[in-house]
C-alpha atoms as a PDB file:
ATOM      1  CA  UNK A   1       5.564  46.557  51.413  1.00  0.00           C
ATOM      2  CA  UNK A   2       7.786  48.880  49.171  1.00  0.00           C
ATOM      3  CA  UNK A   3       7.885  49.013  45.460  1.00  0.00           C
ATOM      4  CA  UNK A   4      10.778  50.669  43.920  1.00  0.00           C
ATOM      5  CA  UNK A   5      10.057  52.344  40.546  1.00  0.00           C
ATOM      6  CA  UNK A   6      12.685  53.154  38.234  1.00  0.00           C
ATOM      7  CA  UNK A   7      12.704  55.902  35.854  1.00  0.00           C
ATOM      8  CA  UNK A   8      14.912  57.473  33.566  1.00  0.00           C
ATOM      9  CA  UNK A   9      13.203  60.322  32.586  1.00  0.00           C
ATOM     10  CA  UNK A  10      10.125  61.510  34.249  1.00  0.00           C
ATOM     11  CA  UNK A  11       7.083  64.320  34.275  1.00  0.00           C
ATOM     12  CA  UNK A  12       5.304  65.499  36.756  1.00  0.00           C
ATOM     13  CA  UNK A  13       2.030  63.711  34.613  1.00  0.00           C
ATOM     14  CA  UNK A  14       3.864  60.207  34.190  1.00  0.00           C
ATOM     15  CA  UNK A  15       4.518  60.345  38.210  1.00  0.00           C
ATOM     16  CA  UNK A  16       0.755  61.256  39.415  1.00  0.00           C
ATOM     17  CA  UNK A  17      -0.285  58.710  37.118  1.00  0.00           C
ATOM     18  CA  UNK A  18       1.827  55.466  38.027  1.00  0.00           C
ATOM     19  CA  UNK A  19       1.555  56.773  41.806  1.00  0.00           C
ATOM     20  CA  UNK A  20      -2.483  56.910  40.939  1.00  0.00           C
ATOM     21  CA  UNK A  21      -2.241  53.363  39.406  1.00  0.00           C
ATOM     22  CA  UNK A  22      -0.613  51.676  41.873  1.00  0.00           C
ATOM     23  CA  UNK A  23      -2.673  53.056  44.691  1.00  0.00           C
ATOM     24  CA  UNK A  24      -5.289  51.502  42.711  1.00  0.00           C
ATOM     25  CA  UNK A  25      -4.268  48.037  42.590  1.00  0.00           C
ATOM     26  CA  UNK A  26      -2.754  47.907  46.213  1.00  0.00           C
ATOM     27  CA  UNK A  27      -5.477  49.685  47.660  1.00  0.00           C
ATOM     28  CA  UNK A  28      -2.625  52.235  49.058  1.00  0.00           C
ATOM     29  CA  UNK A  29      -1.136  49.765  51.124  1.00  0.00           C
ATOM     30  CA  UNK A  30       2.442  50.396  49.449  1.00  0.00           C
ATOM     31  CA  UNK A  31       5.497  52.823  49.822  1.00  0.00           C
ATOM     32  CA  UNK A  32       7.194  53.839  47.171  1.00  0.00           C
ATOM     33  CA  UNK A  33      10.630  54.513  46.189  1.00  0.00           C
ATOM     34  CA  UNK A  34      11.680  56.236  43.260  1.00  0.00           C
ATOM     35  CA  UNK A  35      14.856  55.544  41.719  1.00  0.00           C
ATOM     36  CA  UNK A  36      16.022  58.144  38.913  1.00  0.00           C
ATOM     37  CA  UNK A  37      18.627  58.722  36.153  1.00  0.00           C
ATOM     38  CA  UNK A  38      17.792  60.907  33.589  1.00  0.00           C
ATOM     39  CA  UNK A  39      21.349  60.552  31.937  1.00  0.00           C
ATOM     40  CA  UNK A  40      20.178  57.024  30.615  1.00  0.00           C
ATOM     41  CA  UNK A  41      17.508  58.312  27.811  1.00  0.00           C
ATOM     42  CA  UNK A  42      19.500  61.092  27.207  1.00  0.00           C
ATOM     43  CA  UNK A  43      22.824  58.563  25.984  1.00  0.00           C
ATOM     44  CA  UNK A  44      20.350  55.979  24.132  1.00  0.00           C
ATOM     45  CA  UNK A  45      18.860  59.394  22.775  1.00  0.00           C
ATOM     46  CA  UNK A  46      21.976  60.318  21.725  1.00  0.00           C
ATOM     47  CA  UNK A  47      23.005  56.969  20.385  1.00  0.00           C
ATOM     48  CA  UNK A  48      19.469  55.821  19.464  1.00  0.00           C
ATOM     49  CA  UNK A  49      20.490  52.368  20.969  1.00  0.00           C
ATOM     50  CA  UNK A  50      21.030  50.832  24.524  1.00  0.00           C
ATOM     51  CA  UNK A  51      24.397  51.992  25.075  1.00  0.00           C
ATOM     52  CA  UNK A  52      26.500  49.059  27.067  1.00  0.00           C
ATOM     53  CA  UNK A  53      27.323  52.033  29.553  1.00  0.00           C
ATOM     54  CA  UNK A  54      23.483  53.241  29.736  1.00  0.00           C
ATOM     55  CA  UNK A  55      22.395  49.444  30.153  1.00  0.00           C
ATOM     56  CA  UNK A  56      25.148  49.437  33.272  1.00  0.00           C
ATOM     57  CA  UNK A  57      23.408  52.518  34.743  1.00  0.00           C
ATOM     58  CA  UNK A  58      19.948  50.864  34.636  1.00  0.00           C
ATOM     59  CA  UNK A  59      20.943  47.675  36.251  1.00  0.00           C
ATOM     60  CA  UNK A  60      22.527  49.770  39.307  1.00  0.00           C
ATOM     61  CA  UNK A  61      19.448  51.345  39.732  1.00  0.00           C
ATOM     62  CA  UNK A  62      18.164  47.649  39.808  1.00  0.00           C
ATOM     63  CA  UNK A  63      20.396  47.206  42.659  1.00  0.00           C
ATOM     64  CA  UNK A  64      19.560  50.119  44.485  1.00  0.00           C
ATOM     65  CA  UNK A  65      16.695  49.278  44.957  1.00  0.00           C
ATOM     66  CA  UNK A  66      17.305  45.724  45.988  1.00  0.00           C
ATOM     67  CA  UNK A  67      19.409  47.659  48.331  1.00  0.00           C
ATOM     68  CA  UNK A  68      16.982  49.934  49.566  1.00  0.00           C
ATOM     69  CA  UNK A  69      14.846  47.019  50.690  1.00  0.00           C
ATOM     70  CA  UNK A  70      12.108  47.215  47.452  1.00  0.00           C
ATOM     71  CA  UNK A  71       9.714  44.089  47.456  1.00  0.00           C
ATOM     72  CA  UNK A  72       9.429  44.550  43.392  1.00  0.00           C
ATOM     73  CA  UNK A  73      11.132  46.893  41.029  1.00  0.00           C
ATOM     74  CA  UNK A  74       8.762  48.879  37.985  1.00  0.00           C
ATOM     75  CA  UNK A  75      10.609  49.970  35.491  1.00  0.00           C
ATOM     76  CA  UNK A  76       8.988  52.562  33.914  1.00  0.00           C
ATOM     77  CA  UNK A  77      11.028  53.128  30.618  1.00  0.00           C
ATOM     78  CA  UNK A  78      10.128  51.588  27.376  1.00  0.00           C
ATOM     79  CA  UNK A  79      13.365  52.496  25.686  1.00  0.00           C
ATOM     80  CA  UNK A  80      15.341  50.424  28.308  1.00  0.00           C
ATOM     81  CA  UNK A  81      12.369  47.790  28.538  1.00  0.00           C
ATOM     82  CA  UNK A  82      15.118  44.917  27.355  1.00  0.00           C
ATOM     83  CA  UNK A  83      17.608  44.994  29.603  1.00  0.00           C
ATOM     84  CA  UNK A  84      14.804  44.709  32.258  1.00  0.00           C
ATOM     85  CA  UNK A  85      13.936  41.631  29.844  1.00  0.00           C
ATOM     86  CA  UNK A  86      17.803  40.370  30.941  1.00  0.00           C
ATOM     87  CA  UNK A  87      17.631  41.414  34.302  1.00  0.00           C
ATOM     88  CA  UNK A  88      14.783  38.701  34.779  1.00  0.00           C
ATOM     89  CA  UNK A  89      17.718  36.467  36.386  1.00  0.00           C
ATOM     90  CA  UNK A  90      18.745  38.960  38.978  1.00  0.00           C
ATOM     91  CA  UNK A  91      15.159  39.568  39.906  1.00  0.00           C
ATOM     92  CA  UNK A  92      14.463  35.581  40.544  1.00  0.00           C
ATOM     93  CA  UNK A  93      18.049  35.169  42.113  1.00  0.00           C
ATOM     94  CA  UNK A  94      17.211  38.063  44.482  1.00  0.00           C
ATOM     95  CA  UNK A  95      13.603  37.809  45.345  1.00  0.00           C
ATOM     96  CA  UNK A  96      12.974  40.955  43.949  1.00  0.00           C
ATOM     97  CA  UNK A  97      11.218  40.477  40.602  1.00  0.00           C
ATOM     98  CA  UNK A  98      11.690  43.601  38.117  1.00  0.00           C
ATOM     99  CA  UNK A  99       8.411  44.065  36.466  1.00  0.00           C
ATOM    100  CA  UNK A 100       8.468  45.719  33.000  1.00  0.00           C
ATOM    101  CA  UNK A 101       5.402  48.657  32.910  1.00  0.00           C
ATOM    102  CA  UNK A 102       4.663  48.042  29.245  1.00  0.00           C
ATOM    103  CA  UNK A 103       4.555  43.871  28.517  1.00  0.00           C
ATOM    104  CA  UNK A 104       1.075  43.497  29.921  1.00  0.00           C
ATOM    105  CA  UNK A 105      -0.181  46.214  28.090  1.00  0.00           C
ATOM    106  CA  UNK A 106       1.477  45.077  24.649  1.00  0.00           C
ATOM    107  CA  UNK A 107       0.000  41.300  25.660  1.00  0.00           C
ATOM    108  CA  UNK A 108      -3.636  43.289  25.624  1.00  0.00           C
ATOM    109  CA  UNK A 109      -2.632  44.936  22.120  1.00  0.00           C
ATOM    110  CA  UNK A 110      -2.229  42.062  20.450  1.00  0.00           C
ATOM    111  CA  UNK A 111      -5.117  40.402  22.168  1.00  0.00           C
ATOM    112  CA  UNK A 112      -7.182  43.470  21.192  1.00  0.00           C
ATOM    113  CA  UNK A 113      -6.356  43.571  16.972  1.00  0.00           C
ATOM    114  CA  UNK A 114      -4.108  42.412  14.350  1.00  0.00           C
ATOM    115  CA  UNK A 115      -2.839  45.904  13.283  1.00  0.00           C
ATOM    116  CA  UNK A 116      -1.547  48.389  16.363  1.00  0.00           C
ATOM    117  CA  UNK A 117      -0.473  52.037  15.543  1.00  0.00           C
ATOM    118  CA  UNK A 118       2.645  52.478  18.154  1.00  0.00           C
ATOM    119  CA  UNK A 119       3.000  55.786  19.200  1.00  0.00           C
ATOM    120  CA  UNK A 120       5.851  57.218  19.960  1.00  0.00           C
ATOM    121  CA  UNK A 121       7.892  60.602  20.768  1.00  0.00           C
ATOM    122  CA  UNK A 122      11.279  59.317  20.396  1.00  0.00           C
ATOM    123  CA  UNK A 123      12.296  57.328  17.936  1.00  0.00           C
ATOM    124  CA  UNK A 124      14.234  54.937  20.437  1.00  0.00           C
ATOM    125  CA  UNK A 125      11.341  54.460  22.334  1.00  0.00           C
ATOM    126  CA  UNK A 126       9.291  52.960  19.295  1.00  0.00           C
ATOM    127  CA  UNK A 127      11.788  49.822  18.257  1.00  0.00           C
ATOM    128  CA  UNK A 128      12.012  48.264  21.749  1.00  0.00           C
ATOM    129  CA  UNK A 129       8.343  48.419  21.988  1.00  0.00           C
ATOM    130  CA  UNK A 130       8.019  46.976  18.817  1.00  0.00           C
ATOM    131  CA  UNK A 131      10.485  43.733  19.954  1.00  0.00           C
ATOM    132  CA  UNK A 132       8.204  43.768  23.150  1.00  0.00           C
ATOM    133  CA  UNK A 133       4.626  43.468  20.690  1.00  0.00           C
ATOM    134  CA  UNK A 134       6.016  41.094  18.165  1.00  0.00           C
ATOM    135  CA  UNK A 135       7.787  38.742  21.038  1.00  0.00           C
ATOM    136  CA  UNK A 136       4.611  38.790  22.984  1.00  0.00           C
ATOM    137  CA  UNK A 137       2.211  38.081  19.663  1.00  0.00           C
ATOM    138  CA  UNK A 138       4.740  35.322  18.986  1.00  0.00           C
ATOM    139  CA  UNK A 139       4.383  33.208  22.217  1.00  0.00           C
ATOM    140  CA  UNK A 140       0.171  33.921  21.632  1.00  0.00           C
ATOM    141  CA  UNK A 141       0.947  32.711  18.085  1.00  0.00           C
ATOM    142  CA  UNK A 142      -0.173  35.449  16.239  1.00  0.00           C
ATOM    143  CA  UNK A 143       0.382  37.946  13.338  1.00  0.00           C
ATOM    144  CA  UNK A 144       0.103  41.008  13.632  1.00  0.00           C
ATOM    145  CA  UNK A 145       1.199  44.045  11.813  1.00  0.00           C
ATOM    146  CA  UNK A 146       2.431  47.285  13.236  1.00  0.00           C
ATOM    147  CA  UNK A 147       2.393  51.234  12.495  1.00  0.00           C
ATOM    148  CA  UNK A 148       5.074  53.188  13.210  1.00  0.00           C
ATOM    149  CA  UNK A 149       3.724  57.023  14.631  1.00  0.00           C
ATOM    150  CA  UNK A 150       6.472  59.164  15.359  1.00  0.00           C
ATOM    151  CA  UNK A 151       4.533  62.329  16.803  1.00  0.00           C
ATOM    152  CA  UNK A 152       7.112  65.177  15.988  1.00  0.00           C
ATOM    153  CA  UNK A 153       8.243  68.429  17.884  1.00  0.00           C
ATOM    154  CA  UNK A 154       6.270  67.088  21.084  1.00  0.00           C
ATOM    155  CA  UNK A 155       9.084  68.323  23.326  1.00  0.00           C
ATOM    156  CA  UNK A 156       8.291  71.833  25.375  1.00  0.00           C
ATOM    157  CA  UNK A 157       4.305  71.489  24.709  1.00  0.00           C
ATOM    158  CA  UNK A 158       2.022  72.284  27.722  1.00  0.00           C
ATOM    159  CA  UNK A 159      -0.071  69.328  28.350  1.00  0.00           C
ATOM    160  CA  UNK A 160      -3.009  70.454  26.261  1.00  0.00           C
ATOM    161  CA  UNK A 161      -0.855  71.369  23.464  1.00  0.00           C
ATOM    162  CA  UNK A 162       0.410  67.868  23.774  1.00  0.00           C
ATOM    163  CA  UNK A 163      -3.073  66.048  23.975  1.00  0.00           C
ATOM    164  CA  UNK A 164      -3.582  68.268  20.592  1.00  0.00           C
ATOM    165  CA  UNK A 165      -0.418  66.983  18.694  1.00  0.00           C
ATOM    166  CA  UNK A 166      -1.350  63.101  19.881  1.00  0.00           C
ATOM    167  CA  UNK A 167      -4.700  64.114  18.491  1.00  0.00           C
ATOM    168  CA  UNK A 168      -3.813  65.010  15.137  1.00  0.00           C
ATOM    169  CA  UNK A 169      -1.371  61.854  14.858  1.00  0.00           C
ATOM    170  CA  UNK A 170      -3.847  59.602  16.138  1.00  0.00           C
ATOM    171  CA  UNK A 171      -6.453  60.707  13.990  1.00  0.00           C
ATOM    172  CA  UNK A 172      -4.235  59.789  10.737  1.00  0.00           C
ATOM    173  CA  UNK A 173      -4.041  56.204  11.274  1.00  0.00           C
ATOM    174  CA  UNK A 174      -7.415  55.714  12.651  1.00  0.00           C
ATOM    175  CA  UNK A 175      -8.851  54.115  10.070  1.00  0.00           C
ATOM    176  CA  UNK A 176      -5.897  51.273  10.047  1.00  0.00           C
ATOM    177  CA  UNK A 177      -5.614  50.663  13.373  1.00  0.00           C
ATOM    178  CA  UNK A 178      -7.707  48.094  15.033  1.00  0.00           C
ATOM    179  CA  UNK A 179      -5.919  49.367  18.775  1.00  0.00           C
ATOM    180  CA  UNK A 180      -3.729  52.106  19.185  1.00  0.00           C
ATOM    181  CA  UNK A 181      -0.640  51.915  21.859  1.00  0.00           C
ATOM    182  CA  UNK A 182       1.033  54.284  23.904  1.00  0.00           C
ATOM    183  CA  UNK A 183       4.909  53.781  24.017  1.00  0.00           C
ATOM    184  CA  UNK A 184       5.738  56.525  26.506  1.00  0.00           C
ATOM    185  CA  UNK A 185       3.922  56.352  29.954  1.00  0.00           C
ATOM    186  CA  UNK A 186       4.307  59.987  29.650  1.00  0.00           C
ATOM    187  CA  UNK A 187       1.417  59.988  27.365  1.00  0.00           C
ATOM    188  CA  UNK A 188      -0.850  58.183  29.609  1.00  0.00           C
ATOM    189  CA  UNK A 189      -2.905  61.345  30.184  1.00  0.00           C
ATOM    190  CA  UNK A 190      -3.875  61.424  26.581  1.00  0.00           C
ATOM    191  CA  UNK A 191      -5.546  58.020  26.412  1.00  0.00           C
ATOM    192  CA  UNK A 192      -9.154  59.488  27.612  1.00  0.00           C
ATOM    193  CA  UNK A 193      -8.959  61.555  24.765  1.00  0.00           C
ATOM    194  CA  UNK A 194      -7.643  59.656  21.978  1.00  0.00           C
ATOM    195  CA  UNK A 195      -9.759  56.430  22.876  1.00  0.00           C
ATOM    196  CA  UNK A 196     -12.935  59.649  22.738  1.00  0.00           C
ATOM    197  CA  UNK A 197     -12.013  61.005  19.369  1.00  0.00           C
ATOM    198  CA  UNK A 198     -10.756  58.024  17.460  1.00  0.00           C
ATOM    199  CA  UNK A 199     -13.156  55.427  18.649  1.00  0.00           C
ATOM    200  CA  UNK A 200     -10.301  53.056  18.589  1.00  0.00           C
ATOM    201  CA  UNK A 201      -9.392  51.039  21.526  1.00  0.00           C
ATOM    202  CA  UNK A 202      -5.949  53.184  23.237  1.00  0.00           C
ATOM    203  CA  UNK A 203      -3.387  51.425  25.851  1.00  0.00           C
ATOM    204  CA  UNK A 204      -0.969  53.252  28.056  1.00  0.00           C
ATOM    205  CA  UNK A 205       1.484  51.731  30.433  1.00  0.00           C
ATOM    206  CA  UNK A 206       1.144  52.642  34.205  1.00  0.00           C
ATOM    207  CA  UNK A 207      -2.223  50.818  34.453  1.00  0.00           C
ATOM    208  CA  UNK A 208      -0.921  47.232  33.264  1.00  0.00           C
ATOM    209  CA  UNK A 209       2.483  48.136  35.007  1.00  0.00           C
ATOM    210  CA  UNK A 210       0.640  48.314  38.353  1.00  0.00           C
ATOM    211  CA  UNK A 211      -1.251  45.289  37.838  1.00  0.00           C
ATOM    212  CA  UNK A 212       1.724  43.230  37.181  1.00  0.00           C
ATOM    213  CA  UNK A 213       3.189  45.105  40.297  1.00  0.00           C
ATOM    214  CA  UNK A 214       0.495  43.743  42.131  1.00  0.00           C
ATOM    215  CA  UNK A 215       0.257  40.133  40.349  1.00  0.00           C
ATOM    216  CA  UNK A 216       4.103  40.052  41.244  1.00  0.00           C
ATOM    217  CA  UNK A 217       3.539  40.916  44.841  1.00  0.00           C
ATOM    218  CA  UNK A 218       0.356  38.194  45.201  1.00  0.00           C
ATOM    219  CA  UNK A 219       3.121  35.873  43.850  1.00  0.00           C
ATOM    220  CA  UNK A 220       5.375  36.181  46.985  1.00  0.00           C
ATOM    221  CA  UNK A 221       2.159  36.245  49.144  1.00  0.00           C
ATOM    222  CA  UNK A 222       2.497  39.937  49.726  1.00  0.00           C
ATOM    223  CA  UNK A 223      -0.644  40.721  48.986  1.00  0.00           C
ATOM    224  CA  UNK A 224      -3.996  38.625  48.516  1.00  0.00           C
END
C-alpha cells in the first residue's frame, strides 16, 4: 500500500508530522512516496495566484505518482488546494483518488464555530483556504464569518521563535474567534501551544489529511 504525498514546499517539521499522522491512522502499514516541487509556491508567491503554468506542474506531480504506482495521492499544499479540487476527475478516472490535507479539517471548523480566525504566513495561502471554509460551510448550510491573520516576517524563525510569533497573533483575535485554523501544515507544531494559551479550539492539516488518506484507502478496500 503506497501513498504518494505531494508537496510544494516543505520543512523538516511539516514532514515528521504528516509522516507521524499517517503512521497513525494506518497503523504503519504504508510506504510513502514523496513527490516535490518547490518552484510551484514560489510562482503563485510571486504571482499571488495559481499560475496556469504552476497549476500544470502540480497536476504532473499528480501523474507521477499515478506513475509511481501510489494507491492515493495527499496533497499537502493549501495554496494549490483547488486544482486538487479539479483534479477530482483524474483521481476517479484513475483509481487513484487525490485527497486534499486541509477539507476535513475546514469541515471540523465550521462544525466547531461560526467565526474562524485563518492563519496564515503567505498571503496566497489564506484565500484558497478561505474558498475551501466557505464552500464546505455552504454544502453544511451554514454562515459563518472569517478572520483574516496574516502572521508577518515568519520566514527564517527557528521553530520556537515561530511558535512565539503564532503566539502573539493568535492571542489578538482570541476573543473573536470561536476556533482558530491553521492554513499552512507547516504550522502544525504550533497547535499544542496555541490551543494551551488561547483556550480556543486550534486545527492543523496533517491530522485530518491522514484520516481522509485512510477513509480513501478503506474506500477501495485497502484497508479495514
Amino acid at each position: 500500500m503506497k501513498v504518494g504525498i505531494v508537496y510544494t514546499s516543505t520543512t523538516p517539521e511539516l514532514i515528521a508530522t504528516v509522516e507521524n499522522e499517517l503512521n497513525a491512522a494506518l497503523a504503519g502499514g504504508a510506504e510513502y512516496c514523496s513527490f516535490q516541487d518547490p518552484s510551484i509556491l514560489a510562482e503563485v508567491r510571486q504571482s499571488d495566484y495559481v499560475t496556469p503554468t504552476a497549476a500544470a506542474r502540480l497536476v504532473g506531480l499528480f501523474v507521477n505518482a499515478v506513475n509511481d504506482g501510489a494507491d492515493v495521492i495527499l496533497n499537502c499544499c493549501s495554496s494549490v488546494g483547488e486544482v486538487a479540487d479539479a483534479s477530482q476527475d483524474l483521481g476517479k478516472f484513475t483509481g487513484i483518488p487525490i485527497v486534499r490535507i486541509d477539507e476535513e479539517m475546514c469541515r471540523a471548523a465550521v462544525r466547531a464555530g461560526t467565526t474562524i480566525a485563518v492563519m496564515a504566513t503567505l498571503s496566497s495561502t489564506l484565500e484558497p483556504t478561505k474558498n475551501t471554509i466557505r464552500r464546505v460551510a455552504r454544502e453544511m448550510n451554514k454562515h459563518v464569518v472569517l478572520i483574516d491573520v496574516l502572521v508577518e516576517n515568519a520566514f527564517g524563525l527557528s521553530p520556537d521563535e515561530f511558535k512565539s510569533r503564532m503566539l502573539e497573533y493568535a492571542q489578538k483575535y482570541t476573543a473573536e474567534a470561536d476556533v482558530i485554523l491553521f492554513a499552512q501544515g507547516s504550522m502544525a507544531y504550533c497547535e499544542g501551544l496555541i490551543a494551551e494559551k488561547t483556550g480556543k479550539p486550534v486545527l492543523s492539516s496533517p491530522r485530518f489529511g491522514a484520516l481522509a488518506v485512510r477513509e480513501a484507502l478503506k474506500a477501495k478496500g485497502l484497508v479495514s
